[in-house]
C-alpha atoms as a PDB file:
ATOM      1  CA  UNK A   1     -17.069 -19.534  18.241  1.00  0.00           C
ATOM      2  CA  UNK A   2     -19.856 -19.089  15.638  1.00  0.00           C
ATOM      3  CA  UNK A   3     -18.978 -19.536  12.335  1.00  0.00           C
ATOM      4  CA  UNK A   4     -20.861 -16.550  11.183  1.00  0.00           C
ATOM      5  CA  UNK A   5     -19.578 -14.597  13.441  1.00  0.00           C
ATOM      6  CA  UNK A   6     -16.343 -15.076  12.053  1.00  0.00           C
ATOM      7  CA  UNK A   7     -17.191 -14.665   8.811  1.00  0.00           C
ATOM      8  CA  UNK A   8     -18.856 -11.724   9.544  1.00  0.00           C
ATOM      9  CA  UNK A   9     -15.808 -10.274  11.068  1.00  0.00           C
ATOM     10  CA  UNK A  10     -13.512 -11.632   8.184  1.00  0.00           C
ATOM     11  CA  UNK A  11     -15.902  -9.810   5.342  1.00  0.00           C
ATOM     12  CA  UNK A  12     -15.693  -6.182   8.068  1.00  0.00           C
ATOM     13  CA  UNK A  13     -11.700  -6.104   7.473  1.00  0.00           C
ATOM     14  CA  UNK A  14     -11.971  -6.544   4.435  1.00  0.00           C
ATOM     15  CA  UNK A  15     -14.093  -4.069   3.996  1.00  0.00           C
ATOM     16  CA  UNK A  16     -11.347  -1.831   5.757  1.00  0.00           C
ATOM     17  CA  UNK A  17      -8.657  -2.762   3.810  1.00  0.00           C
ATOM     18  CA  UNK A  18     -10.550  -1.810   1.028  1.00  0.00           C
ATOM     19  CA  UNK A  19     -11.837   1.100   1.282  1.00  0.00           C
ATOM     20  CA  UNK A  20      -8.430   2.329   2.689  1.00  0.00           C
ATOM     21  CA  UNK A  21      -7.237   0.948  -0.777  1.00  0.00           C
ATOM     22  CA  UNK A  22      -9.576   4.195  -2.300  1.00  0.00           C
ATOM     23  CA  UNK A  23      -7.960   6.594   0.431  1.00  0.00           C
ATOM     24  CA  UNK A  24      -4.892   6.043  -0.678  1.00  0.00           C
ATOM     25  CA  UNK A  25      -5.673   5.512  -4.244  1.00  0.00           C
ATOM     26  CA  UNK A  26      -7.596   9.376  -3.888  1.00  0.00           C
ATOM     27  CA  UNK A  27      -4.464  10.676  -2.288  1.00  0.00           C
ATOM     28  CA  UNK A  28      -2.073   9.427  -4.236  1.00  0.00           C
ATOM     29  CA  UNK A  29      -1.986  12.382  -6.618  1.00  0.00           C
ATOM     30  CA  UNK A  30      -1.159  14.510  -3.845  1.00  0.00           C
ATOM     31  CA  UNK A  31       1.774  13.516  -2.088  1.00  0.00           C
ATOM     32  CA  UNK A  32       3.861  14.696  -5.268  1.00  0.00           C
ATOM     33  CA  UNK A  33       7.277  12.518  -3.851  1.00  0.00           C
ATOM     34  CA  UNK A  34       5.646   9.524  -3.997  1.00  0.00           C
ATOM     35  CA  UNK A  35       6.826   7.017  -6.550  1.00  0.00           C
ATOM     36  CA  UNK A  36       9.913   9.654  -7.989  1.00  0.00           C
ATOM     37  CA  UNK A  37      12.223   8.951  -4.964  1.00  0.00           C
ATOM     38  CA  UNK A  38      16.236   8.567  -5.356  1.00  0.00           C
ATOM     39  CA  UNK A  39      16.059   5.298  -5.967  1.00  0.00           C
ATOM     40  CA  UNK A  40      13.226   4.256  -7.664  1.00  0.00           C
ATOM     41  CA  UNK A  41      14.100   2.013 -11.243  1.00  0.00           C
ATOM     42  CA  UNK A  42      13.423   3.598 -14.607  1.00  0.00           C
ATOM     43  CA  UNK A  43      14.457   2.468 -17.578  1.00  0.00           C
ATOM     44  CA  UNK A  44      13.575   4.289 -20.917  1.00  0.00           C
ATOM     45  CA  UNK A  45      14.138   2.833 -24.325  1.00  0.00           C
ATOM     46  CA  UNK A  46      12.879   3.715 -27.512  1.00  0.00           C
ATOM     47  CA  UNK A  47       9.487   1.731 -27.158  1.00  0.00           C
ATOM     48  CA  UNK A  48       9.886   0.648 -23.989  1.00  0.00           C
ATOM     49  CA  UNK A  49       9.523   1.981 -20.274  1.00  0.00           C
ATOM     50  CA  UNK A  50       9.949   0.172 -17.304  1.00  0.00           C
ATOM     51  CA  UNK A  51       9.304   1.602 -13.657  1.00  0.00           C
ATOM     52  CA  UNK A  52       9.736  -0.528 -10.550  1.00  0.00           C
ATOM     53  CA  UNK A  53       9.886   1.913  -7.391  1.00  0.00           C
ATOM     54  CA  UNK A  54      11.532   0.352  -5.336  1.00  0.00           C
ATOM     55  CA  UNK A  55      12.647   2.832  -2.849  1.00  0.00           C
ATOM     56  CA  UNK A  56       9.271   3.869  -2.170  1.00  0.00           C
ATOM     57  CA  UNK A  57       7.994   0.255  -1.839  1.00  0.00           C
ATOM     58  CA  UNK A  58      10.473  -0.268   1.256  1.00  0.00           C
ATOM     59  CA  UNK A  59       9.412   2.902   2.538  1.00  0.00           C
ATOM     60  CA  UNK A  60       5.869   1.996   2.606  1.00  0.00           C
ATOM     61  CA  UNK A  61       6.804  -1.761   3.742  1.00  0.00           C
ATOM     62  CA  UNK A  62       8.278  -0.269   6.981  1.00  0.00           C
ATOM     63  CA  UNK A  63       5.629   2.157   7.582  1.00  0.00           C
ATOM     64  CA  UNK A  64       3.186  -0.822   7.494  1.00  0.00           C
ATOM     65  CA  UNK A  65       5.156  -2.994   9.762  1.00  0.00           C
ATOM     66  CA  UNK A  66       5.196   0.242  11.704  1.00  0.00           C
ATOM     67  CA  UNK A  67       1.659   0.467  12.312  1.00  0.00           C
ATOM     68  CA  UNK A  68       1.323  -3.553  12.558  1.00  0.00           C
ATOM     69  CA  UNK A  69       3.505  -3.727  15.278  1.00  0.00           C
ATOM     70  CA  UNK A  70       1.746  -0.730  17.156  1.00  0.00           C
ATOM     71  CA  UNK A  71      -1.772  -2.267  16.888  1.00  0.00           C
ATOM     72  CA  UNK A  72      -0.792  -6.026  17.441  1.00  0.00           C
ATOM     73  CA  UNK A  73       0.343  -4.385  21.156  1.00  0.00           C
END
């Protein structure tokens, strides 16, 4: 196989990951569950904050794994 032609298909995904990165970045705002599920960590102190959603990062992991699964058929 032609090195370039790898390349040129490694630099294409890429690409598509992302710009599906600014998809999801534009519709964040929108889903209005998303990163406030049951769950999630948040910790509040006087000058402090810390926020680790976890419940929402395992529900994104399987969606992924999901989807990677369907298109690796």
């Amino acid at each position: 196989m032609n090195p370039l032609s790898s390349l040129g298909k490694i630099l294409i995904i890429m690409g598509l990951v992302i710009a599906g990165i600014g998809v999801l970045l534009v519709l964040t705002p929108k889903v209005p569950w998303l990163g406030k599920l049951p769950g999630d960590i948040l910790i509040k102190k006087e000058n402090f904050r810390f926020y680790f959603p976890i419940i929402t990062c395992i529900i994104i992991s399987i969606i992924l794994t999901l989807l990677f699964y369907l298109f690796r058929r």
